[in-house]
C-alpha atoms as a PDB file:
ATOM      1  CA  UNK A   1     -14.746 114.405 139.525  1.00  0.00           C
ATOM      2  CA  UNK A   2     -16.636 116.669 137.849  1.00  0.00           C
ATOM      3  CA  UNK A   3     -16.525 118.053 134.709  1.00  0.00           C
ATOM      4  CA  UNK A   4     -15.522 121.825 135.915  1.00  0.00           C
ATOM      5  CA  UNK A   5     -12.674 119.926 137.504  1.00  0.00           C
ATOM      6  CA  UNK A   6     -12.143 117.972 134.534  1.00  0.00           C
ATOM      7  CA  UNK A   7     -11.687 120.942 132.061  1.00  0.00           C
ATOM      8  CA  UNK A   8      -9.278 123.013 134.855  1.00  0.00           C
ATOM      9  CA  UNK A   9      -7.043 119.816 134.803  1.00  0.00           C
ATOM     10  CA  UNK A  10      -6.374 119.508 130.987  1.00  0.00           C
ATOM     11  CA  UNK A  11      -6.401 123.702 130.499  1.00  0.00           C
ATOM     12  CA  UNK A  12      -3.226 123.337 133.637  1.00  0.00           C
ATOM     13  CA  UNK A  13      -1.770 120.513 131.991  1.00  0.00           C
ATOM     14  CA  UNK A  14      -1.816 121.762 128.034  1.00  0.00           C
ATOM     15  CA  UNK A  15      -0.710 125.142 129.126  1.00  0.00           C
ATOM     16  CA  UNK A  16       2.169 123.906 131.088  1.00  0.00           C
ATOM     17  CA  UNK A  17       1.126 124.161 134.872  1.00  0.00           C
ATOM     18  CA  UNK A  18      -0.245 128.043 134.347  1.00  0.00           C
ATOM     19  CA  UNK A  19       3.560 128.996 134.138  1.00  0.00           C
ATOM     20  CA  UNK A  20       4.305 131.204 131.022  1.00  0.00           C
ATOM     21  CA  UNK A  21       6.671 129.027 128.516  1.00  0.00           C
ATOM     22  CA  UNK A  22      10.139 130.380 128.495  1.00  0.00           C
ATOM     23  CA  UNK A  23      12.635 130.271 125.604  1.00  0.00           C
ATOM     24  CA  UNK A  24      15.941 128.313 126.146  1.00  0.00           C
ATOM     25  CA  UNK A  25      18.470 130.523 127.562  1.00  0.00           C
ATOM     26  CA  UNK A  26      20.068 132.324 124.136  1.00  0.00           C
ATOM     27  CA  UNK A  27      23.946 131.201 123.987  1.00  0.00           C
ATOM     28  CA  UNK A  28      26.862 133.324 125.930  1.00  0.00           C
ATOM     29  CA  UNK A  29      28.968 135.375 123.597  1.00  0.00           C
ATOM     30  CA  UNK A  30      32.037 134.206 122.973  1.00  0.00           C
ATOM     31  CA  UNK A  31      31.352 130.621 123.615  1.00  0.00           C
ATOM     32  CA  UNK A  32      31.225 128.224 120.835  1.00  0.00           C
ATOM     33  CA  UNK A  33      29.702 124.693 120.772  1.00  0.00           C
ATOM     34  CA  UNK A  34      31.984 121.712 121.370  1.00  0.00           C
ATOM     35  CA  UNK A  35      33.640 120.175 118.558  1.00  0.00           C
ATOM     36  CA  UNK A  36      32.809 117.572 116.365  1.00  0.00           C
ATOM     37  CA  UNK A  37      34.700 114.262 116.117  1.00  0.00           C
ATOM     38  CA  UNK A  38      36.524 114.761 113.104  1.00  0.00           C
ATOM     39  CA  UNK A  39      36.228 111.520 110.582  1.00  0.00           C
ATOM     40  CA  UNK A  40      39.123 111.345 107.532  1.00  0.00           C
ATOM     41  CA  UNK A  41      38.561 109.130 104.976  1.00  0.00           C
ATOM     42  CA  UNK A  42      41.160 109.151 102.089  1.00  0.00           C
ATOM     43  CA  UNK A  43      39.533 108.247  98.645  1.00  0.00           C
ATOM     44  CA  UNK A  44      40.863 104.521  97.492  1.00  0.00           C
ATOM     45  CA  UNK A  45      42.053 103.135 101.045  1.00  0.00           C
ATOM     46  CA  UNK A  46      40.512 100.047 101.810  1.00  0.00           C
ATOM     47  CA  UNK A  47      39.641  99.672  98.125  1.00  0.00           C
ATOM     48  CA  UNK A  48      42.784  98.494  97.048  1.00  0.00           C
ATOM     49  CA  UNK A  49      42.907  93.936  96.548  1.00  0.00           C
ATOM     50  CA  UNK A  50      46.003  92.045  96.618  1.00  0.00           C
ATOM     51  CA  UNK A  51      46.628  90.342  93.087  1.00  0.00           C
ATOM     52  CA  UNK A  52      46.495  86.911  94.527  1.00  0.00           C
ATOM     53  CA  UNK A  53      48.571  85.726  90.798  1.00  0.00           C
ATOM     54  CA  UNK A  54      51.195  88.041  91.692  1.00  0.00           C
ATOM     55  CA  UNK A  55      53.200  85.561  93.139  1.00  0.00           C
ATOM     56  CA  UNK A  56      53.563  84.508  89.771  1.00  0.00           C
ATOM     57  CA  UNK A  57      55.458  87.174  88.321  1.00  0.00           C
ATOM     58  CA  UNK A  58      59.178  85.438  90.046  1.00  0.00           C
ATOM     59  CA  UNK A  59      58.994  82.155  88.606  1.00  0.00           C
ATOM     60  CA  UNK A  60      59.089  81.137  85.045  1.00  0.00           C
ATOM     61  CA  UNK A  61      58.835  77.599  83.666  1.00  0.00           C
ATOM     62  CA  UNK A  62      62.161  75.612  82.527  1.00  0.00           C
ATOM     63  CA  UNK A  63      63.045  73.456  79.670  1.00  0.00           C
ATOM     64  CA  UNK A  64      60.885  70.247  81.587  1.00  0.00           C
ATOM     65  CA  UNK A  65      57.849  72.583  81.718  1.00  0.00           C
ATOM     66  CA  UNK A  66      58.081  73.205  85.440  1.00  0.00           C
ATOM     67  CA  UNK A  67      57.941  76.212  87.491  1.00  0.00           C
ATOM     68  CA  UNK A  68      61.818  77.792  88.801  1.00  0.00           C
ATOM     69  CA  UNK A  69      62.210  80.797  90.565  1.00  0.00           C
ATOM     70  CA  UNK A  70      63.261  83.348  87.859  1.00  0.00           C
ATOM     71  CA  UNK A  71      67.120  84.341  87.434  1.00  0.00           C
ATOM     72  CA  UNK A  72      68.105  87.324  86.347  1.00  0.00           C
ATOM     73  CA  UNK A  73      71.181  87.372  84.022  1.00  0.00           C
ATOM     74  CA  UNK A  74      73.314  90.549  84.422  1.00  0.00           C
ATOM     75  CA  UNK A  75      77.273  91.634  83.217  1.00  0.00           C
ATOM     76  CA  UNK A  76      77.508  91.609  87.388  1.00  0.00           C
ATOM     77  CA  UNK A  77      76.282  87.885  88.257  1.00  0.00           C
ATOM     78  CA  UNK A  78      72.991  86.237  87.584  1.00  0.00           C
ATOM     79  CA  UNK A  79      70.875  86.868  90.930  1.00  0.00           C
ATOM     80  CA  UNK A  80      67.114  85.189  91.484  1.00  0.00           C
ATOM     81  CA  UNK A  81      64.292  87.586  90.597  1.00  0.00           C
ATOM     82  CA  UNK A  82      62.409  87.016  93.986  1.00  0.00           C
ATOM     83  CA  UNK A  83      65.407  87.622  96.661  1.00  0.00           C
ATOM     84  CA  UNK A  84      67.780  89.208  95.069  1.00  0.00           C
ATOM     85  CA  UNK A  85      70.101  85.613  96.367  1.00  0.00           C
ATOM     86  CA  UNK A  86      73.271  85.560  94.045  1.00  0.00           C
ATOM     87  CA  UNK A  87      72.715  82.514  91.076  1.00  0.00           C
ATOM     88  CA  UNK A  88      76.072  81.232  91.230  1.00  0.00           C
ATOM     89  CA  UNK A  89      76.042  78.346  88.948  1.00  0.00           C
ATOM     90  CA  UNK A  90      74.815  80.826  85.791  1.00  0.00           C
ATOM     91  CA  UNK A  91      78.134  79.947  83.967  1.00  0.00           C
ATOM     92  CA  UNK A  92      78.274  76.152  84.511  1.00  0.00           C
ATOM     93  CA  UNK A  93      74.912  75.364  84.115  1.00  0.00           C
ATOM     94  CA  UNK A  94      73.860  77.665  81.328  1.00  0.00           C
ATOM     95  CA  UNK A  95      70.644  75.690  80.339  1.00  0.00           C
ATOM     96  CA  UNK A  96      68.598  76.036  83.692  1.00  0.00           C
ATOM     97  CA  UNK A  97      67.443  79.364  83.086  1.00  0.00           C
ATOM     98  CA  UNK A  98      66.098  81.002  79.739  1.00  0.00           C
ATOM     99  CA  UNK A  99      67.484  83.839  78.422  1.00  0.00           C
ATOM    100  CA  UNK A 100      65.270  86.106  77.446  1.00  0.00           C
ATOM    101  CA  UNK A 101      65.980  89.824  76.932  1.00  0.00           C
ATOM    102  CA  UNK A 102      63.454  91.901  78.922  1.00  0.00           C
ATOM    103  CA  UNK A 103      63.291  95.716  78.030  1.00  0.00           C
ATOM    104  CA  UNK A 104      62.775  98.751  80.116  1.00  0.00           C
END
């Protein structure tokens, strides 16, 4: 190959096969690009950690320093804190729960 033939191959290959370069077709009136995928995040969700000592908060300890599910004393019945279960022994056994006056 010589170098004439050389030099005609690179000048058809940098200037794109001897064809004039064309600008992408401008876009149709009227016609707007597809949409987007739309991504919602709310601020704080999937921050929020479950108190693992919350568990906690329904039992209290008794007069032999062990943990009992807490009973709520009320002028309706005594009920356990954690279920809402009616406490129905709150006026024959008066010492297995503590009474202690909680304020709202």
């Amino acid at each position: 190959m010589s170098a004439r033939a050389f030099w005609l191959v690179v000048m058809v290959v940098l200037f794109g096969f001897g064809g004039p370069a064309r600008a992408a077709d401008p876009p149709k009136e009227g016609q707007l690009p597809p949409p987007k995928p739309l991504l919602v995040t709310v601020p704080g969700e999937g921050q929020l950690r479950t108190n693992r000592y919350a568990v906690w908060q329904y039992y209290g300890v008794d007069r032999f320093g062990q943990f009992r599910p807490m009973v709520v004393n009320t002028s309706h019945g005594a009920y356990y804190l954690i279920n809402g279960q009616c406490y129905p022994w709150a006026t024959t056994h008066p010492l297995e729960f503590m009474r202690v006056l909680v304020g709202e």
